[in-house]
N, C-alpha and C. Protein backbone atom coordinates (compact mmCIF):
# COMPACT_ATOMS: atom_id res chain seq x y z
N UNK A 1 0.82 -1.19 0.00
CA UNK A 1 0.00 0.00 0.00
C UNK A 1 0.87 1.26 0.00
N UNK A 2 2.08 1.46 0.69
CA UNK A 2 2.97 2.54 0.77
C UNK A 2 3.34 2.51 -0.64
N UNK A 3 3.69 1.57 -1.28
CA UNK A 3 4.46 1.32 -2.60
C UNK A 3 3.14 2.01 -3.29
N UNK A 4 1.99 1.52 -3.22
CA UNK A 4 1.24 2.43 -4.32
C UNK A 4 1.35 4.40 -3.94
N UNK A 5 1.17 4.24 -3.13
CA UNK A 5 0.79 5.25 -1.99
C UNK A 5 1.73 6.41 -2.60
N UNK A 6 2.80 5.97 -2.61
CA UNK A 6 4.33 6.41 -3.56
C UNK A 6 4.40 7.26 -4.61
N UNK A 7 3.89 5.89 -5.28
CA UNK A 7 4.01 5.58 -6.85
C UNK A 7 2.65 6.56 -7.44
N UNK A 8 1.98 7.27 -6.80
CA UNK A 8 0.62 7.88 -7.04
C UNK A 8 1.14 9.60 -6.69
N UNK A 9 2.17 9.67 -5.41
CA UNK A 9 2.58 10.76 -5.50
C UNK A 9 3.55 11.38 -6.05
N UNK A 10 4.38 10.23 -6.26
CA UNK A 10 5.68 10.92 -7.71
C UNK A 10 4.82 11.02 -9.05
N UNK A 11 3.90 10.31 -9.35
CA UNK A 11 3.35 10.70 -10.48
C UNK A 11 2.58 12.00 -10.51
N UNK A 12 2.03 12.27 -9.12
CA UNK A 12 1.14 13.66 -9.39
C UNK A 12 2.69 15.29 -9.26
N UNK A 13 3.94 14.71 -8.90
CA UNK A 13 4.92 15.54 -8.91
C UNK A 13 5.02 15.66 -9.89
N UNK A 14 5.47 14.92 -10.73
CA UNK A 14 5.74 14.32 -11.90
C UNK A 14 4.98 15.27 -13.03
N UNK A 15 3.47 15.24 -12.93
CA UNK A 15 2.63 15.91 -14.11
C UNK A 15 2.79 17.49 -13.43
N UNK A 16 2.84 17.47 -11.98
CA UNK A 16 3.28 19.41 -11.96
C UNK A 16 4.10 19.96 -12.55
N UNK A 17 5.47 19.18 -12.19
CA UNK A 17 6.64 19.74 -12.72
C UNK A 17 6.63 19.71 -14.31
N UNK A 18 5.98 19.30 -15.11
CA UNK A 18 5.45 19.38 -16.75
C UNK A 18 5.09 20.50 -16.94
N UNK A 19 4.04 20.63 -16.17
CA UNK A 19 3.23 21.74 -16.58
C UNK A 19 3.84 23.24 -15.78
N UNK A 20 5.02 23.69 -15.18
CA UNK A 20 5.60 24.37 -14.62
C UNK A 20 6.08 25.37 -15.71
N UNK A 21 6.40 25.00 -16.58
CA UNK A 21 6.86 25.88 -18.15
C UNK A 21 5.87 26.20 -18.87
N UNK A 22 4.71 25.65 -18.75
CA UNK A 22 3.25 26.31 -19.41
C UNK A 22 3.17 27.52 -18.45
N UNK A 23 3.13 28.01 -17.36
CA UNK A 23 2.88 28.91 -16.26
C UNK A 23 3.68 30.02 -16.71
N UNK A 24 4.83 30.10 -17.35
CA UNK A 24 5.15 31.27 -17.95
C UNK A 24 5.05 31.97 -19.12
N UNK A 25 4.00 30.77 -20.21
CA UNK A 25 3.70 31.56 -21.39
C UNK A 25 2.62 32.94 -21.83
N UNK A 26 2.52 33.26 -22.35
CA UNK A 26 1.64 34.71 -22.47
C UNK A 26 0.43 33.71 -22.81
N UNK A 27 -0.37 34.73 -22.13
CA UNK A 27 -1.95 34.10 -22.62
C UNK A 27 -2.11 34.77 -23.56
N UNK A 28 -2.53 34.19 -24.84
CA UNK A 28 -2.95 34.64 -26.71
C UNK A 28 -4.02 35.60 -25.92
N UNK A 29 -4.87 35.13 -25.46
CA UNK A 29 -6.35 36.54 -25.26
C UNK A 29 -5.86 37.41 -24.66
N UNK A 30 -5.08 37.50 -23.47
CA UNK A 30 -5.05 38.53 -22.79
C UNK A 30 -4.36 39.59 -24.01
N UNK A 31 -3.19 39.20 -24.73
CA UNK A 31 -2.40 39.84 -25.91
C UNK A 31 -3.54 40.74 -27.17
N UNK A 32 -4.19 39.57 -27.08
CA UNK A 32 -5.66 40.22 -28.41
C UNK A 32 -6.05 41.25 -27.26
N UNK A 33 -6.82 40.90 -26.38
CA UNK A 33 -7.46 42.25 -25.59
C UNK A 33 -6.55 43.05 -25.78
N UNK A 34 -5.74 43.42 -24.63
CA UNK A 34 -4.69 44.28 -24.69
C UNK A 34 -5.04 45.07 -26.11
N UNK A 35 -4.25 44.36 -27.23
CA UNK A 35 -3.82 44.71 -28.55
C UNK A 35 -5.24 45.85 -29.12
N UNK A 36 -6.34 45.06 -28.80
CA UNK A 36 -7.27 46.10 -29.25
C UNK A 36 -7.56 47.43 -28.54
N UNK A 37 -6.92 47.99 -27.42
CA UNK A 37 -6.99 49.07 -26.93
C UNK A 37 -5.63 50.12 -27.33
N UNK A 38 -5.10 49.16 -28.55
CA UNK A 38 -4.10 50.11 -28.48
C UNK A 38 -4.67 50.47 -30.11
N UNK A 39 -4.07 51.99 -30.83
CA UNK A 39 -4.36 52.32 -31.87
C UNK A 39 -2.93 52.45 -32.92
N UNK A 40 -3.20 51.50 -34.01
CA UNK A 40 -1.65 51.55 -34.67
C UNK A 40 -2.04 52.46 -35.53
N UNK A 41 -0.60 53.63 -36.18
CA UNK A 41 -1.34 54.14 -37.20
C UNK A 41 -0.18 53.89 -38.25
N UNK A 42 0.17 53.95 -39.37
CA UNK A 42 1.19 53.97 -40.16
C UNK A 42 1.71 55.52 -40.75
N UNK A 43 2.87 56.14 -41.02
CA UNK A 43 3.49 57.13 -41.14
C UNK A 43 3.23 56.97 -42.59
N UNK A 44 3.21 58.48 -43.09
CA UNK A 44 3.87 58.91 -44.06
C UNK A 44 4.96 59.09 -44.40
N UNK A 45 5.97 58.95 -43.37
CA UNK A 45 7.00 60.06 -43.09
C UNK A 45 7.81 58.97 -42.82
N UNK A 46 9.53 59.22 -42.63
CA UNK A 46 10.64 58.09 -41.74
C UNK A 46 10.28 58.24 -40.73
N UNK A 47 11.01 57.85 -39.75
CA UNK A 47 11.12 57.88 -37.99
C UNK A 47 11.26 58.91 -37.32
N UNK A 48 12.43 59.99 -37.91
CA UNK A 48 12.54 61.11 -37.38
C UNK A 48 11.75 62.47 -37.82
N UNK A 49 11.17 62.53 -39.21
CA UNK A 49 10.26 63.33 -39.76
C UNK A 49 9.00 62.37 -38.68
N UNK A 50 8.63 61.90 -38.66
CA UNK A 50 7.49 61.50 -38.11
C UNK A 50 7.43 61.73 -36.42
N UNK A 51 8.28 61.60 -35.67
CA UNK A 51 8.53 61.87 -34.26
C UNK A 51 8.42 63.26 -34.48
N UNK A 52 9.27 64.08 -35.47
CA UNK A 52 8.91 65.78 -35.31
C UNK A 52 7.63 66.45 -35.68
N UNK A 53 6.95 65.58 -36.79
CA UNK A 53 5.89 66.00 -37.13
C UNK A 53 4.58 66.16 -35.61
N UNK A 54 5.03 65.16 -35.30
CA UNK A 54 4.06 64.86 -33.72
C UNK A 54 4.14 65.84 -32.64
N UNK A 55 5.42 65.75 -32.29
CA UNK A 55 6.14 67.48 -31.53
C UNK A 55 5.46 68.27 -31.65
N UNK A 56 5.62 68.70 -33.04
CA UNK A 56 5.53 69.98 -33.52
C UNK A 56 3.94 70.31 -33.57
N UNK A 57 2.85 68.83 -33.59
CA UNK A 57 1.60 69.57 -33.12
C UNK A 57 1.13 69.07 -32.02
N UNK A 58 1.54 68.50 -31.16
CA UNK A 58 1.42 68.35 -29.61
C UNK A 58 1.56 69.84 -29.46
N UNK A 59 2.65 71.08 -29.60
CA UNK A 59 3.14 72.14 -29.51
C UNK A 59 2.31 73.26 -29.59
N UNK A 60 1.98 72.92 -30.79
CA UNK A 60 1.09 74.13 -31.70
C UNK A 60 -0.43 73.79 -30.80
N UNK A 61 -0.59 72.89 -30.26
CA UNK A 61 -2.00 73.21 -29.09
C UNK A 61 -1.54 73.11 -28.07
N UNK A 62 -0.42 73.87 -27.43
CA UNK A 62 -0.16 74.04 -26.57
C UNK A 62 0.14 72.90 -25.21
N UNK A 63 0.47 71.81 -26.04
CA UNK A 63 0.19 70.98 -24.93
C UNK A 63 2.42 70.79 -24.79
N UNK A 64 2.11 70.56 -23.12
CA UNK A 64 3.35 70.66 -22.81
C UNK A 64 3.98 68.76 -23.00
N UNK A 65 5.28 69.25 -23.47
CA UNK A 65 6.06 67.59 -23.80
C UNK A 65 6.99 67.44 -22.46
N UNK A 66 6.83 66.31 -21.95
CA UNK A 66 7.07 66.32 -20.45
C UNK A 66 8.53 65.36 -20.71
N UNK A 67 8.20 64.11 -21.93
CA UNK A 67 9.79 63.78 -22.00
C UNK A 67 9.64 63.03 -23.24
N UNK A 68 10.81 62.61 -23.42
CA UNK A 68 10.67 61.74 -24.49
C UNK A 68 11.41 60.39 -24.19
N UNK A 69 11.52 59.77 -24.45
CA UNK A 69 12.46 57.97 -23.89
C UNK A 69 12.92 57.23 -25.57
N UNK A 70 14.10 57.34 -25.66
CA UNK A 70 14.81 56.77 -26.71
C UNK A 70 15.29 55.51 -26.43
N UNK A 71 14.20 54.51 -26.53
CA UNK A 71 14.33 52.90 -26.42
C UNK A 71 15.86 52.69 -26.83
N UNK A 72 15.56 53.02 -28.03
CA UNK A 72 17.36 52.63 -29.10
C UNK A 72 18.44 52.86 -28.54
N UNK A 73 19.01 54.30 -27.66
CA UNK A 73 19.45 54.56 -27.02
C UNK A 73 19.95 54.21 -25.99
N UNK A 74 18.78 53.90 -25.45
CA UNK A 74 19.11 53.34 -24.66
C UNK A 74 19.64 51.78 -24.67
N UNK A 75 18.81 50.91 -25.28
CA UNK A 75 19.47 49.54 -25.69
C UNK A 75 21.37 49.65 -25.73
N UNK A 76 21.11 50.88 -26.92
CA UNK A 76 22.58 50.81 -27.10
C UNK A 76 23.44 50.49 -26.39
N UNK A 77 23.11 51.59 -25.14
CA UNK A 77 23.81 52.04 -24.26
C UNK A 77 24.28 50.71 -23.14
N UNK A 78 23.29 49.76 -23.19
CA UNK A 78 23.21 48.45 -22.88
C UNK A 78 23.99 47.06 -23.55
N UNK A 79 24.58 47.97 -24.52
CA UNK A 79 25.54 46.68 -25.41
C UNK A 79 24.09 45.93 -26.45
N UNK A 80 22.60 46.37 -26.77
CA UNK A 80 21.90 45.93 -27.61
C UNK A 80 21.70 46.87 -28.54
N UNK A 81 21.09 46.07 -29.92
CA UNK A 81 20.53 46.75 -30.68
C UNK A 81 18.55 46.38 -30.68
N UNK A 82 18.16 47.40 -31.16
CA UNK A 82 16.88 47.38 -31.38
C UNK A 82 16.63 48.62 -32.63
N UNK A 83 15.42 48.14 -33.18
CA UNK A 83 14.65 49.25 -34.07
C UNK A 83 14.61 50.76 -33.66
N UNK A 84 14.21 51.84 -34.19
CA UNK A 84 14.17 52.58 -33.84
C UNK A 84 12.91 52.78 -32.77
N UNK A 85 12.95 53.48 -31.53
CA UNK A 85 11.90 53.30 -30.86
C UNK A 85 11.51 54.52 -30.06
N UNK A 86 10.85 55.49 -29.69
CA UNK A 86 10.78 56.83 -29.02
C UNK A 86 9.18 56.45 -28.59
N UNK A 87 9.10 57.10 -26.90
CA UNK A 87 7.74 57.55 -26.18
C UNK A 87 7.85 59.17 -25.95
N UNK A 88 6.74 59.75 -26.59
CA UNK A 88 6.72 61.02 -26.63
C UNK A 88 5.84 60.50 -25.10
N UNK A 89 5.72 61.16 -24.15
CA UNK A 89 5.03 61.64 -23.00
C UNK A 89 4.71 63.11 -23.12
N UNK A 90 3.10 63.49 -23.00
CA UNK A 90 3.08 65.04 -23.53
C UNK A 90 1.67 64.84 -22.71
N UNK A 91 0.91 66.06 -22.56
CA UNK A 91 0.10 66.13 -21.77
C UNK A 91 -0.47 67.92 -22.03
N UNK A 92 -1.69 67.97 -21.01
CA UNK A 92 -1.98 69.56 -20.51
C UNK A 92 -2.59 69.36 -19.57
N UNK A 93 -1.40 69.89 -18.73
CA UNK A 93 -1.96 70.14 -16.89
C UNK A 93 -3.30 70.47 -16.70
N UNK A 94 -3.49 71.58 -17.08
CA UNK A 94 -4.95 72.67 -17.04
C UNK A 94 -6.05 71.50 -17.39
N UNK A 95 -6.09 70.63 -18.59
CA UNK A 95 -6.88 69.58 -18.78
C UNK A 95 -6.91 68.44 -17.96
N UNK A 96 -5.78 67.46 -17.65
CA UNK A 96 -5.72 66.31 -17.24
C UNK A 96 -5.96 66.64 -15.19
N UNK A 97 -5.29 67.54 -14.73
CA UNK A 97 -5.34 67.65 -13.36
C UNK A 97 -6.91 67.49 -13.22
N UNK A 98 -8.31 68.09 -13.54
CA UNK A 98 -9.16 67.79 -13.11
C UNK A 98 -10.11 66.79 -12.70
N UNK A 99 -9.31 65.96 -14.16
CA UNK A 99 -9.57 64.43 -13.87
C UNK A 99 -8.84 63.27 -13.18
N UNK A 100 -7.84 64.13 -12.63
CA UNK A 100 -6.99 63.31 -11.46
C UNK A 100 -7.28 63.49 -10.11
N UNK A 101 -8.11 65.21 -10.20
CA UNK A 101 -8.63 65.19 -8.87
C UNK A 101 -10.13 64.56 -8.77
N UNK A 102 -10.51 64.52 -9.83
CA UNK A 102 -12.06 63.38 -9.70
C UNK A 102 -11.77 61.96 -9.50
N UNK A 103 -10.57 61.68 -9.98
CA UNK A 103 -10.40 60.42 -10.13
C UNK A 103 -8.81 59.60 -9.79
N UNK A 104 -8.26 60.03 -8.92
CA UNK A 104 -6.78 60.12 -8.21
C UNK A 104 -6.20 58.70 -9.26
N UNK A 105 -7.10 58.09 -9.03
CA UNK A 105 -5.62 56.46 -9.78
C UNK A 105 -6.31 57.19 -11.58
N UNK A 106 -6.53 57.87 -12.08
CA UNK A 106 -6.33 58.11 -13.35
C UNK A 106 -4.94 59.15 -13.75
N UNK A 107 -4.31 59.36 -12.64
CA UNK A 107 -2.84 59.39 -12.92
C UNK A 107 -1.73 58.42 -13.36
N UNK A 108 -2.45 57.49 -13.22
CA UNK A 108 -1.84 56.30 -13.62
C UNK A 108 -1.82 56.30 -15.24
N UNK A 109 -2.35 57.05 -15.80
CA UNK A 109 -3.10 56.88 -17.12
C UNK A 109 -2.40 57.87 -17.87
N UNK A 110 -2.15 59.30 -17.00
CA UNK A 110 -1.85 60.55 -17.41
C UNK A 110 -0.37 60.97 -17.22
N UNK A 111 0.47 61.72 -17.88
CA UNK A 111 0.59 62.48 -18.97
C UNK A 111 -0.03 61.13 -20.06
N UNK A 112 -0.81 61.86 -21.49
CA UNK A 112 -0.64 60.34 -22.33
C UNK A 112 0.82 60.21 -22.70
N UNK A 113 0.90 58.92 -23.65
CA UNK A 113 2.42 58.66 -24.10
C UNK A 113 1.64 58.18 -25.45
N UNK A 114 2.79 58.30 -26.37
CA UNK A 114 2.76 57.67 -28.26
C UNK A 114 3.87 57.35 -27.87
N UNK A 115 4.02 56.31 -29.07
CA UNK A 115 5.23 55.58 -29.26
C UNK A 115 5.22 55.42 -30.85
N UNK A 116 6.81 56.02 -31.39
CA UNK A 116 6.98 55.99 -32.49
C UNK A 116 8.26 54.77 -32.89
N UNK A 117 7.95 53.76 -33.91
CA UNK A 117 8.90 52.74 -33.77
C UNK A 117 8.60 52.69 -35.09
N UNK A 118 9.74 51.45 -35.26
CA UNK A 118 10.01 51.38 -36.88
C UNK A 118 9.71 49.73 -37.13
N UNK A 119 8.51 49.21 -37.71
CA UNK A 119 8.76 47.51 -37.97
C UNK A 119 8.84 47.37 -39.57
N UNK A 120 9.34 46.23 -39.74
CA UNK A 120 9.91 45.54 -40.87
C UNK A 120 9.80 47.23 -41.95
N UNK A 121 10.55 47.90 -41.41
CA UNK A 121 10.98 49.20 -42.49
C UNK A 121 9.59 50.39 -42.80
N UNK A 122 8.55 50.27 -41.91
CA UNK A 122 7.46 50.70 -41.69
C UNK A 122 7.45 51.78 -40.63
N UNK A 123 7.16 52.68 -40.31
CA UNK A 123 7.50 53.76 -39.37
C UNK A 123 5.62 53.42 -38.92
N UNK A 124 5.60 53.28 -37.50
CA UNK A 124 4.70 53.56 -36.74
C UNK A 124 4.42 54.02 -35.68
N UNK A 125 3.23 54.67 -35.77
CA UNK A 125 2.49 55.10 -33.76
C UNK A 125 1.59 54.50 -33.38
N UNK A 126 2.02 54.53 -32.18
CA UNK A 126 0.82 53.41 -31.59
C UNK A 126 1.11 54.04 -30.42
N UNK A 127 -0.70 54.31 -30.12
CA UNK A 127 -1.48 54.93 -28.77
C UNK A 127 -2.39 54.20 -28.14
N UNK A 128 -2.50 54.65 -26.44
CA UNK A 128 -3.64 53.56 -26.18
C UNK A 128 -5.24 54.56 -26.55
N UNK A 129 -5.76 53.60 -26.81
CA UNK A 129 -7.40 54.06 -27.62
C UNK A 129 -7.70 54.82 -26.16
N UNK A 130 -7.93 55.74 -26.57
CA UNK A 130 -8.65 56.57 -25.09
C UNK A 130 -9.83 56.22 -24.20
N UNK A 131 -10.61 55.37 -25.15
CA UNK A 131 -11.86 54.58 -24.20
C UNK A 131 -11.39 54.10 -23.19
N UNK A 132 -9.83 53.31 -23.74
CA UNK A 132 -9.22 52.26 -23.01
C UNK A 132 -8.82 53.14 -21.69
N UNK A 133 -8.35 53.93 -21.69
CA UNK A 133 -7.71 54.89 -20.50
C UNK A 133 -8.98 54.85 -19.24
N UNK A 134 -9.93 54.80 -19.50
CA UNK A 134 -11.43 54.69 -18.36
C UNK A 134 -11.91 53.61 -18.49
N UNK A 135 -11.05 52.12 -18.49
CA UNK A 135 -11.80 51.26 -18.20
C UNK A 135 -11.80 51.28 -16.43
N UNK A 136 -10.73 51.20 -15.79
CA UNK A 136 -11.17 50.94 -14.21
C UNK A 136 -11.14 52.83 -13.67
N UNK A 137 -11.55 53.62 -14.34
CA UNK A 137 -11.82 55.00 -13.75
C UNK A 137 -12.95 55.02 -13.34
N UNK A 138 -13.58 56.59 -12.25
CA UNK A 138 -14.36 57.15 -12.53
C UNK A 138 -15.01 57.89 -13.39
N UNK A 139 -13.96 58.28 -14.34
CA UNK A 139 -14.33 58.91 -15.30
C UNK A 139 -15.36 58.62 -16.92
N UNK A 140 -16.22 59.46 -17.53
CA UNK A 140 -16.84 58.43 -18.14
C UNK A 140 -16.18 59.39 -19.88
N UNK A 141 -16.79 58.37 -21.20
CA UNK A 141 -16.11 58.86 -22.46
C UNK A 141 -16.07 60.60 -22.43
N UNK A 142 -17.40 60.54 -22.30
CA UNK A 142 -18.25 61.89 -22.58
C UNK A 142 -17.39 63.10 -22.16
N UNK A 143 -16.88 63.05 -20.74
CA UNK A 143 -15.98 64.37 -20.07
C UNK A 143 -14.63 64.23 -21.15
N UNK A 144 -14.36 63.58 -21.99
CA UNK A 144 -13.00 63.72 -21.87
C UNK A 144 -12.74 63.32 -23.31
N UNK A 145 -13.63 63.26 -24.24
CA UNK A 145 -14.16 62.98 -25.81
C UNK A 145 -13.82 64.15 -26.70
N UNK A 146 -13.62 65.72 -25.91
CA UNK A 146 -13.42 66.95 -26.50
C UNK A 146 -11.88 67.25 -25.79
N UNK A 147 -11.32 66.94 -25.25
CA UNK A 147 -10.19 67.07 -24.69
C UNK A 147 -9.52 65.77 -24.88
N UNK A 148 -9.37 65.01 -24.30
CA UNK A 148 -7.94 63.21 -24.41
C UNK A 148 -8.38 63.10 -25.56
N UNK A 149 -9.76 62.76 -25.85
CA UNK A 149 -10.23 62.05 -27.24
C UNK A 149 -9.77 62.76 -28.93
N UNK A 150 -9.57 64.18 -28.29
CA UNK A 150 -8.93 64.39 -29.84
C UNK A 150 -7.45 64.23 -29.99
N UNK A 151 -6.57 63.65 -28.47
CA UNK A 151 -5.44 63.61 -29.07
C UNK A 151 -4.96 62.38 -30.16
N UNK A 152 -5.83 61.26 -30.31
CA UNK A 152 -5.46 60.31 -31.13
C UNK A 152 -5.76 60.93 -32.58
N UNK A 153 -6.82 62.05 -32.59
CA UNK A 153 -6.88 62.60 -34.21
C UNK A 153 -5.87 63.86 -34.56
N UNK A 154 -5.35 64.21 -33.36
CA UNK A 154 -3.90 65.44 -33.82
C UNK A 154 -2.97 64.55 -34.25
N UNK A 155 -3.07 63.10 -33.75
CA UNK A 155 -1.60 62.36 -33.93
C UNK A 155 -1.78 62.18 -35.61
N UNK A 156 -2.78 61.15 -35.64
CA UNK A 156 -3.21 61.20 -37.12
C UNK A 156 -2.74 61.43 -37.96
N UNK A 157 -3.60 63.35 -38.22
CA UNK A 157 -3.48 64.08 -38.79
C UNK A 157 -2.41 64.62 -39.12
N UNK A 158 -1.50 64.39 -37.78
CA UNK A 158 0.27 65.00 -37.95
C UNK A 158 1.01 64.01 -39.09
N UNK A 159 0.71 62.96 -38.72
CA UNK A 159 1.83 61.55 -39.74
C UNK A 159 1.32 61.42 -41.07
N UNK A 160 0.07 61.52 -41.22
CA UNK A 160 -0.85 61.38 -42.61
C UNK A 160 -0.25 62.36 -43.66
């Protein structure tokens, strides 16, 4: 009876330790969700005409650029290479603070960020869809549809 007794618990070790390397793969859905809150757009432009084009009307409505993060750069700087890669972080205080004081964890959300990268010789931006920004907020589309919501159509309009 010990001998089965055993032989029943190395086998149930046995099928854990299998399945121990499944536990770190990406879940496909969570990736699709995700993926659909984000907005890809394709450039007209290279990498660096296209990062300035964006600047330059983040700027022209006054909205302040808080930083920028040069992935590539940084890799470099790391002994890697990677594609070209930049997060514009840009924002407007006067706009976004009100909805941080309605809604404190929607700082989590705010300044927005774009990301301009380069795949298979393709220059792109990719933003998160602004719906997406109020899924666990207080905040609802409507407040924030004439303000956040047009920054995905300045981006647009800038690369097009």
């Amino acid at each position: 009876m010990k001998k089965i007794f055993l032989l029943a618990l190395s086998s149930v070790v046995c099928m854990a330790c299998s399945n121990i390397s499944n536990t770190n793969t990406v879940d496909s859905s969570a990736v699709e969700r995700s993926a659909s809150n984000l907005l890809t757009f394709n450039s007209n432009y290279n990498f660096t005409e296209t990062k300035n084009k964006i600047i330059t009307a983040l700027q022209a409505k006054n909205m302040t650029i808080f930083s920028q993060i040069d992935h590539q750069a940084a890799a470099e700087k790391a002994g890697l290479n990677m594609q070209p890669a930049s997060v514009i972080i840009f924002g407007t205080p006067k706009i976004g603070t009100p909805y941080m004081v309605k809604d404190p964890k929607f700082a989590l959300e705010l300044p927005l960020k774009v990301l301009v990268t380069e795949v298979d010789g393709k220059v792109q931006v990719v933003m998160k869809n602004t719906k997406s920004l109020l899924s666990d907020s207080q905040i609802e589309y409507s407040e924030i549809k004439d303000t956040l919501g047009k920054a995905e159509l300045l981006i647009e309009k800038a690369i097009k």
